[in-house]
PDB file of N, CA and C in Angstrom:
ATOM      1  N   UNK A   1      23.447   8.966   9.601  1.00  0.00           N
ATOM      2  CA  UNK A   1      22.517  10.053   9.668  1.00  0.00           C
ATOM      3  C   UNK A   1      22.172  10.385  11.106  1.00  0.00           C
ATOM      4  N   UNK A   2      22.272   9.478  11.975  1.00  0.00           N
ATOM      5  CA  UNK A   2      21.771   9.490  13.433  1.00  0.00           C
ATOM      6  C   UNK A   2      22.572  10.554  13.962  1.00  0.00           C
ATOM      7  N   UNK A   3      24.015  10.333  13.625  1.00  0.00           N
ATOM      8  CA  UNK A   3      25.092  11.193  14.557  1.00  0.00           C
ATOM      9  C   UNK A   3      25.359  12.246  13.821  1.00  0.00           C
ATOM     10  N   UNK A   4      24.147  12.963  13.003  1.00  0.00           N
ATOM     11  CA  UNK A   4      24.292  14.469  12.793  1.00  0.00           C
ATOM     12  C   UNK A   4      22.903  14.846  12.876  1.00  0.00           C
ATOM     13  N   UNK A   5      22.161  14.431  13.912  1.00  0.00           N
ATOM     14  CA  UNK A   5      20.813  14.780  14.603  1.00  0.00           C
ATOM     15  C   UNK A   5      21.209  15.412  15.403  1.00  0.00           C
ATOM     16  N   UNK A   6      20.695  16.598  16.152  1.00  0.00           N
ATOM     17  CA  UNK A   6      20.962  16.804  17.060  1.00  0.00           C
ATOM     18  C   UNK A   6      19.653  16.088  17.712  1.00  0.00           C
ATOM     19  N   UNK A   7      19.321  16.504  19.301  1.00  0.00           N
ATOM     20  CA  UNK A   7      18.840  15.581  20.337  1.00  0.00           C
ATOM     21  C   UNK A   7      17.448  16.214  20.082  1.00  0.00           C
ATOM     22  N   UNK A   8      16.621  15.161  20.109  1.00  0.00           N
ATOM     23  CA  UNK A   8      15.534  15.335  19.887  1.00  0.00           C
ATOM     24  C   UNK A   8      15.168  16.466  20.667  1.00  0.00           C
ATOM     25  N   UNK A   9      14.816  16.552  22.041  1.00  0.00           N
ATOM     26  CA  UNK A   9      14.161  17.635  22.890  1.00  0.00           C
ATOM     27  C   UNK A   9      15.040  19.174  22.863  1.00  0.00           C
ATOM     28  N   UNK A  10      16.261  19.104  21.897  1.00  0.00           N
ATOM     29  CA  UNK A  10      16.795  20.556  21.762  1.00  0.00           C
ATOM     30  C   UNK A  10      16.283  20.841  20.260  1.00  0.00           C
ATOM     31  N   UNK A  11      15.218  20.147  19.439  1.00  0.00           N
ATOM     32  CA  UNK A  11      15.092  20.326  18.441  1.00  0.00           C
ATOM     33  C   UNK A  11      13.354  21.300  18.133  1.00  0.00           C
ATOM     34  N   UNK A  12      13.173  22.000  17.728  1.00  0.00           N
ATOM     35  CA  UNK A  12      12.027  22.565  17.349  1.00  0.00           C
ATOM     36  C   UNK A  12      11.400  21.703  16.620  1.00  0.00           C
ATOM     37  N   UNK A  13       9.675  21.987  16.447  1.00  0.00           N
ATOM     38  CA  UNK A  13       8.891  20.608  15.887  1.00  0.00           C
ATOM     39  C   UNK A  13       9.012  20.694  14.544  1.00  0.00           C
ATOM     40  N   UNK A  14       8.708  22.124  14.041  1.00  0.00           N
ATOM     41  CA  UNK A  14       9.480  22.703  12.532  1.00  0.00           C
ATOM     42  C   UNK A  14      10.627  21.444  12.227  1.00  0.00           C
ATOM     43  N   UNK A  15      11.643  21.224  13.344  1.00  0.00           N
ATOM     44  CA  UNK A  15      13.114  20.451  12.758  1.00  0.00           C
ATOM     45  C   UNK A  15      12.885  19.291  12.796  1.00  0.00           C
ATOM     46  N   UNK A  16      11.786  18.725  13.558  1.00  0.00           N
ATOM     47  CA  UNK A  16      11.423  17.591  13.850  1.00  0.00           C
ATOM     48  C   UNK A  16      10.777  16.604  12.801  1.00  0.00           C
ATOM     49  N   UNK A  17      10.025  17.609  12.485  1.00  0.00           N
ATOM     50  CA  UNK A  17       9.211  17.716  10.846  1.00  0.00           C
ATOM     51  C   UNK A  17       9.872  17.400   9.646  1.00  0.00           C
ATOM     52  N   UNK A  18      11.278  17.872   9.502  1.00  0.00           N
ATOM     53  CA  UNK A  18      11.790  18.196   8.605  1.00  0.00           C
ATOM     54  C   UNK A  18      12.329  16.904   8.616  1.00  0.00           C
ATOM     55  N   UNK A  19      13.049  16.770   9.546  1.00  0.00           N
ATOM     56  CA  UNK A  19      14.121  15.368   9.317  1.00  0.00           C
ATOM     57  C   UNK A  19      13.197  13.987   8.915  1.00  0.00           C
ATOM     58  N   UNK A  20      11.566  14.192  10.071  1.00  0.00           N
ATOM     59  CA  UNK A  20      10.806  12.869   9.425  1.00  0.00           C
ATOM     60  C   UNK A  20      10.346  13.184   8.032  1.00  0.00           C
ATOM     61  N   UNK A  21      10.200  14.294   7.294  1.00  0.00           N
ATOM     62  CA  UNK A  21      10.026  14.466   6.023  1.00  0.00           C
ATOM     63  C   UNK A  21      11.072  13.529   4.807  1.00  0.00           C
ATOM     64  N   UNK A  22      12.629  14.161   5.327  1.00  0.00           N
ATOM     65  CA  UNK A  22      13.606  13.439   4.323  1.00  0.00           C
ATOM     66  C   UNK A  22      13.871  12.593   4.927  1.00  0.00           C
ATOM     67  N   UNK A  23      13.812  12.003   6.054  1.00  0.00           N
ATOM     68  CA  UNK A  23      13.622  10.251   5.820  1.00  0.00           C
ATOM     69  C   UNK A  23      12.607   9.589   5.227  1.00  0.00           C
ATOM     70  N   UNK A  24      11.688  10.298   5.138  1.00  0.00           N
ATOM     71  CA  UNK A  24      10.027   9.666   4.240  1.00  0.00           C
ATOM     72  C   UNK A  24      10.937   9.098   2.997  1.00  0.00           C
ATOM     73  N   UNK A  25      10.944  10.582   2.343  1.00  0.00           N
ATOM     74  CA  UNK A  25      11.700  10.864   0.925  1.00  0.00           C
ATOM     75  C   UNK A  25      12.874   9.860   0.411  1.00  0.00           C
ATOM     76  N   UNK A  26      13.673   9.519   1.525  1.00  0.00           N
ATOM     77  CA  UNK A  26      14.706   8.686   1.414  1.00  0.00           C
ATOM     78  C   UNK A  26      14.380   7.612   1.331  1.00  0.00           C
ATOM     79  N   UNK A  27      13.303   6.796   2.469  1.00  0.00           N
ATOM     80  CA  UNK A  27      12.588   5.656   1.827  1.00  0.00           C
ATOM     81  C   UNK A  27      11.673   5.157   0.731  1.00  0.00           C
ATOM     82  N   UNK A  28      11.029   6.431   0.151  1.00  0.00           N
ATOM     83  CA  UNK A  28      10.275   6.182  -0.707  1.00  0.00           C
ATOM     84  C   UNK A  28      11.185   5.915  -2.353  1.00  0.00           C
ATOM     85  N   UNK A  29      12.857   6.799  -2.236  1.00  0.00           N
ATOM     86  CA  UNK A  29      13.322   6.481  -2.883  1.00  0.00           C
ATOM     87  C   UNK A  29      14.126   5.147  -3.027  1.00  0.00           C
ATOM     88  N   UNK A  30      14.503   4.425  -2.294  1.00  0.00           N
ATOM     89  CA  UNK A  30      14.535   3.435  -1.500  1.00  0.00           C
ATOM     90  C   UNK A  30      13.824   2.444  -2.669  1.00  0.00           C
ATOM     91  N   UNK A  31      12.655   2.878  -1.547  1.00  0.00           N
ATOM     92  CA  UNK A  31      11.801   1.975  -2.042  1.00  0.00           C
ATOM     93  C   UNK A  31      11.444   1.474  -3.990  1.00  0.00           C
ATOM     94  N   UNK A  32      11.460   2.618  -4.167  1.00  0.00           N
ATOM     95  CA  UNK A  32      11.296   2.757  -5.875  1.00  0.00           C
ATOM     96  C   UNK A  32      12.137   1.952  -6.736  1.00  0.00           C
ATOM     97  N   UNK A  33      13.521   2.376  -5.638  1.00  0.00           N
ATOM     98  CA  UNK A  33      14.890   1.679  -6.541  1.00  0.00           C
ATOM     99  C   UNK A  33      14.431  -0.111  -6.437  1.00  0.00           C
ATOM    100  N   UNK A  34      13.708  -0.762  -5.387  1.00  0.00           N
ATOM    101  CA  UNK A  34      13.648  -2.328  -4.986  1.00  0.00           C
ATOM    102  C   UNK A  34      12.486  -2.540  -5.945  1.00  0.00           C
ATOM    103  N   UNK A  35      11.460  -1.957  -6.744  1.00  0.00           N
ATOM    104  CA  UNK A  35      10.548  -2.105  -6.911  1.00  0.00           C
ATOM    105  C   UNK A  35      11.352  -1.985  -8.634  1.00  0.00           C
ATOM    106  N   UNK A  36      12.115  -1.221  -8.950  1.00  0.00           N
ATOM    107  CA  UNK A  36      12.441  -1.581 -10.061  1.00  0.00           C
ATOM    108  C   UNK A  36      13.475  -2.435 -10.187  1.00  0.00           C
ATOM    109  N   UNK A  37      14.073  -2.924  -9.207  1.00  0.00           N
ATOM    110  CA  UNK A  37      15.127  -4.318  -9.556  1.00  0.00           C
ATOM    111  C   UNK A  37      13.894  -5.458  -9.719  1.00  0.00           C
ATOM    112  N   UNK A  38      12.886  -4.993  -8.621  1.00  0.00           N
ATOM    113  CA  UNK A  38      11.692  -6.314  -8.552  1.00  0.00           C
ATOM    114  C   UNK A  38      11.691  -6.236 -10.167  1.00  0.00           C
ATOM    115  N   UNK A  39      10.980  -5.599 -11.108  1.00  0.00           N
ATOM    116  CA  UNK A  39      10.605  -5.510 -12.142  1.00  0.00           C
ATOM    117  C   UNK A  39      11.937  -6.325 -13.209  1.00  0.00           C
ATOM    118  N   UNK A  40      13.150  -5.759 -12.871  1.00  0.00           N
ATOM    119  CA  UNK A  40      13.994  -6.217 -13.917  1.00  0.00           C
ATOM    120  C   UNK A  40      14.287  -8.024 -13.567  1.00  0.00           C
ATOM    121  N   UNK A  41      13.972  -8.145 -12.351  1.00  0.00           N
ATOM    122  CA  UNK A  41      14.002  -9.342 -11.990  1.00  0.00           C
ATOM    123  C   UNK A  41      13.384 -10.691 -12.013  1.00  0.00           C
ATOM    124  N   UNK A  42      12.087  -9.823 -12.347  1.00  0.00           N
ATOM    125  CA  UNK A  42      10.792 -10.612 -12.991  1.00  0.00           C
ATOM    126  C   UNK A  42      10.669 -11.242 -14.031  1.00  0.00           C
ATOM    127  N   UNK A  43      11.393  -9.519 -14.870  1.00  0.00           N
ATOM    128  CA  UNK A  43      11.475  -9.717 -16.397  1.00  0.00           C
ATOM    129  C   UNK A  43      12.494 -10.995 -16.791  1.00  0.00           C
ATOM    130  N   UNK A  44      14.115 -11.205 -15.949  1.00  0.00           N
ATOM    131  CA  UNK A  44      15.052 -12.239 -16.626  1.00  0.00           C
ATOM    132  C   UNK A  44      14.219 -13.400 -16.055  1.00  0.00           C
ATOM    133  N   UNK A  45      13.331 -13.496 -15.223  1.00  0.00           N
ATOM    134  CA  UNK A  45      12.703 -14.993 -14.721  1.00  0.00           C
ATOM    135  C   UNK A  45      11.852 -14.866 -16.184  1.00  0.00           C
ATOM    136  N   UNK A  46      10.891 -14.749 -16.732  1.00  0.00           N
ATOM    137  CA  UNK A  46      10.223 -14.315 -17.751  1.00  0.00           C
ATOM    138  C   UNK A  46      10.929 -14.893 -18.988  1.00  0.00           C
ATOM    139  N   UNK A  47      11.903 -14.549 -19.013  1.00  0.00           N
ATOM    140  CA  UNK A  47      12.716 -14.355 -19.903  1.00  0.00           C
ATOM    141  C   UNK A  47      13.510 -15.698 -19.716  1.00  0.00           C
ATOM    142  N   UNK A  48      14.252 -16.753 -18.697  1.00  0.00           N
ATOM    143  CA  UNK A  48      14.430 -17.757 -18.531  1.00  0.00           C
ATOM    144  C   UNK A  48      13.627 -18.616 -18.858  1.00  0.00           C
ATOM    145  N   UNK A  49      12.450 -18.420 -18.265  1.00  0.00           N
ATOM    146  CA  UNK A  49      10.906 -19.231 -18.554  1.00  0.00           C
ATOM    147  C   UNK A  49      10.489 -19.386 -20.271  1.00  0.00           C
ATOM    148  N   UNK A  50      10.634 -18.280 -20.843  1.00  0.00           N
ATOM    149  CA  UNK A  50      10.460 -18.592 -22.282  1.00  0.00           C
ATOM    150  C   UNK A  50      11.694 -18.726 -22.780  1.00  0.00           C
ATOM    151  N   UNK A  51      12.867 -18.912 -22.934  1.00  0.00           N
ATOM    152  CA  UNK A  51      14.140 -19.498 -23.312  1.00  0.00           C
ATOM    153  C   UNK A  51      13.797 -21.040 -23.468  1.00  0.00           C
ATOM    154  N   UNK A  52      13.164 -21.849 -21.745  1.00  0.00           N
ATOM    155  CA  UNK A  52      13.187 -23.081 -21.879  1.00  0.00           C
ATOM    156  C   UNK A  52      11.890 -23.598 -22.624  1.00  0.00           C
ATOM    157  N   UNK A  53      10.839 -22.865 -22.753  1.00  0.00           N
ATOM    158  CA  UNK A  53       9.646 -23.229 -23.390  1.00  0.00           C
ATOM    159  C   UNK A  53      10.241 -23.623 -24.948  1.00  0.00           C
ATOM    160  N   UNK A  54      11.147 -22.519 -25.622  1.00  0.00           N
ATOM    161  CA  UNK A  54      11.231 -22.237 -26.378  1.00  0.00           C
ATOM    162  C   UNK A  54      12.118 -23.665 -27.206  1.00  0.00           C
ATOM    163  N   UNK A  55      13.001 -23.785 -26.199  1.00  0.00           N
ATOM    164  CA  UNK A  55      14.409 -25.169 -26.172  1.00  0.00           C
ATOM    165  C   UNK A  55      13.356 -26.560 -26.297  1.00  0.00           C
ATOM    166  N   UNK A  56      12.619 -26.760 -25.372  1.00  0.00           N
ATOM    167  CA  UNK A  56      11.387 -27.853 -25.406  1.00  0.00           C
ATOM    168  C   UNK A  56      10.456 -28.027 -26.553  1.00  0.00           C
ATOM    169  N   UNK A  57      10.287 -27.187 -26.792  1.00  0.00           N
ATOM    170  CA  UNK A  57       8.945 -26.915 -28.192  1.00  0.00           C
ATOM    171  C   UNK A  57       9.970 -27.745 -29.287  1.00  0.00           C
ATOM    172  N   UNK A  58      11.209 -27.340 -29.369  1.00  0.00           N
ATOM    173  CA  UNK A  58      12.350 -27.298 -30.646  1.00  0.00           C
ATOM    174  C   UNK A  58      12.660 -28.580 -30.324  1.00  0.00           C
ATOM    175  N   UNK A  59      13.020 -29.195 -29.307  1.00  0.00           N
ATOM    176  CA  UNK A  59      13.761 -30.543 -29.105  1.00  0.00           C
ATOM    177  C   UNK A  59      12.098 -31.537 -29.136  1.00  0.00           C
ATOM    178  N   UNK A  60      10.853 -31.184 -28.944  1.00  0.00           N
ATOM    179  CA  UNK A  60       9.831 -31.972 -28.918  1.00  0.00           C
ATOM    180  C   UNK A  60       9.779 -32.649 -30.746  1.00  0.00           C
ATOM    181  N   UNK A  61      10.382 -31.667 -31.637  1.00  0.00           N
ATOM    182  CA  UNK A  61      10.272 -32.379 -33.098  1.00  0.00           C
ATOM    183  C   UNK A  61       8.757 -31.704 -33.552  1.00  0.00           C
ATOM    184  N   UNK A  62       8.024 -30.771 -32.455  1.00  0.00           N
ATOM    185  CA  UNK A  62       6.718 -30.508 -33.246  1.00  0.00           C
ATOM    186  C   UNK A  62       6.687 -29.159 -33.786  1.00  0.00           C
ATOM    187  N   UNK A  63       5.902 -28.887 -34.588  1.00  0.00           N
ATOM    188  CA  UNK A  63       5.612 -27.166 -34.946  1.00  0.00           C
ATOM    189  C   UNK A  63       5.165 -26.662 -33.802  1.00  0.00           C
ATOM    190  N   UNK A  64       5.079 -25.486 -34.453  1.00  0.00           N
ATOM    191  CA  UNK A  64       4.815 -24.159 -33.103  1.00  0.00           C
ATOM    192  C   UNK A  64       3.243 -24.538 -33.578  1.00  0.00           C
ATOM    193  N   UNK A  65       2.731 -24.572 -34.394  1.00  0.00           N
ATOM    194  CA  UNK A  65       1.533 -24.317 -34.916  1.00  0.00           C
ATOM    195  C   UNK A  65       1.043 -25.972 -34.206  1.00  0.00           C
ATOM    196  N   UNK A  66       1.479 -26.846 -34.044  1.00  0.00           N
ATOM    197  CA  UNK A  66       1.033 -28.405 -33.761  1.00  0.00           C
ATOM    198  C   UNK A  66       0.957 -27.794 -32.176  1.00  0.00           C
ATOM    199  N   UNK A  67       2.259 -27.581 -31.702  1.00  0.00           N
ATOM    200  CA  UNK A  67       1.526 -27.258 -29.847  1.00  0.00           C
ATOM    201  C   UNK A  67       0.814 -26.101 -29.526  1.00  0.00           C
ATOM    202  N   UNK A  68       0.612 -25.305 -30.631  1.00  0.00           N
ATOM    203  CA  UNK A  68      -0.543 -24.656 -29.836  1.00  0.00           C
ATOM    204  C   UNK A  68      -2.268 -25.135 -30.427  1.00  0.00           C
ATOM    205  N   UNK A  69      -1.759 -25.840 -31.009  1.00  0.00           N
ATOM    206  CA  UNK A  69      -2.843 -26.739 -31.448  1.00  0.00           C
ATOM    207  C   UNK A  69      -3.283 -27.967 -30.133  1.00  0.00           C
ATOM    208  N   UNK A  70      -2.261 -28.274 -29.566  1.00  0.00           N
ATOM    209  CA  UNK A  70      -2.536 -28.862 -28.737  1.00  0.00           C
ATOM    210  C   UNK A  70      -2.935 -28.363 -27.493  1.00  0.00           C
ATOM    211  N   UNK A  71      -2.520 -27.286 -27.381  1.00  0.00           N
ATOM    212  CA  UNK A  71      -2.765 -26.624 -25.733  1.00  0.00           C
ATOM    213  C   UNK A  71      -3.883 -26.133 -25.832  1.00  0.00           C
ATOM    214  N   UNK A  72      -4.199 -25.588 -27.177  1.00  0.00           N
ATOM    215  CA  UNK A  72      -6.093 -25.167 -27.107  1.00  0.00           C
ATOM    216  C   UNK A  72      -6.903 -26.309 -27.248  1.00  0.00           C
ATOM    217  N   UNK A  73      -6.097 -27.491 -27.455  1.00  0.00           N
ATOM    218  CA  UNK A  73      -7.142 -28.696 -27.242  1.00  0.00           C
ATOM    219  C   UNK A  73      -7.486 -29.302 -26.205  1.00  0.00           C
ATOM    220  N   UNK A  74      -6.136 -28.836 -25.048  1.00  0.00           N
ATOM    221  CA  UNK A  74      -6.517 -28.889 -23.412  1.00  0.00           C
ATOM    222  C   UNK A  74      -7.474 -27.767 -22.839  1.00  0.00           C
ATOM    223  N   UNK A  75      -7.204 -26.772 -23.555  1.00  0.00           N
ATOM    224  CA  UNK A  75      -8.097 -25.522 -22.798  1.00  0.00           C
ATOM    225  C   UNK A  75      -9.331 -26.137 -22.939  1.00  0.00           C
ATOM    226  N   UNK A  76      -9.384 -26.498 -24.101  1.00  0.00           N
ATOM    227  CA  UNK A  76     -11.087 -26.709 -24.501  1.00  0.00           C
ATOM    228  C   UNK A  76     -11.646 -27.661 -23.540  1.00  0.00           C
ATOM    229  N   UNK A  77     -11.014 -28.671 -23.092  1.00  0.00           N
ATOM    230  CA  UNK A  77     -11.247 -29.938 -22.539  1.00  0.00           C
ATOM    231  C   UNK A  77     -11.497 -29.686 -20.705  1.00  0.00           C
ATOM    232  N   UNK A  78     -10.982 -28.401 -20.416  1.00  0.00           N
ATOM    233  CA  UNK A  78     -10.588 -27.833 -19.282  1.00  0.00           C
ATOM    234  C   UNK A  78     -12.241 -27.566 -18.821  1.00  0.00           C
TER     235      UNK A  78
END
């Protein structure tokens, strides 16, 4: 993008304007695109995280209904 600027001081402030405008634009799109990988990225950690909860609960031998029986018996105790 640099080497189809022309030189700053042959440029009017109008042009000056313009180009810091669509670079704004360009970063903000930019930006949007990182903010939704953040999101999808969150989500498979999320999504790893309850996979192994899920593997543990099953290999522990207890009900779903017995550990959350138990974890509100830590909250309470908390």
């Amino acid at each position: 993008m640099a080497g189809r600027r022309k030189k700053q001081e042959n440029m009017t402030r109008e042009e000056q304007l313009e180009i810091i405008e669509n670079e704004i634009a360009e970063y903000k799109e930019n930006l949007k695109a990182l903010k939704e990988k953040r999101k999808e990225i969150l989500s498979q950690i999320e999504d790893v995280q309850k996979d192994r909860l899920y593997k543990a609960a099953m290999e522990s031998g207890l009900s779903i209904e017995e550990i959350l029986e138990m974890l509100s018996q830590k909250e309470d105790q908390e």
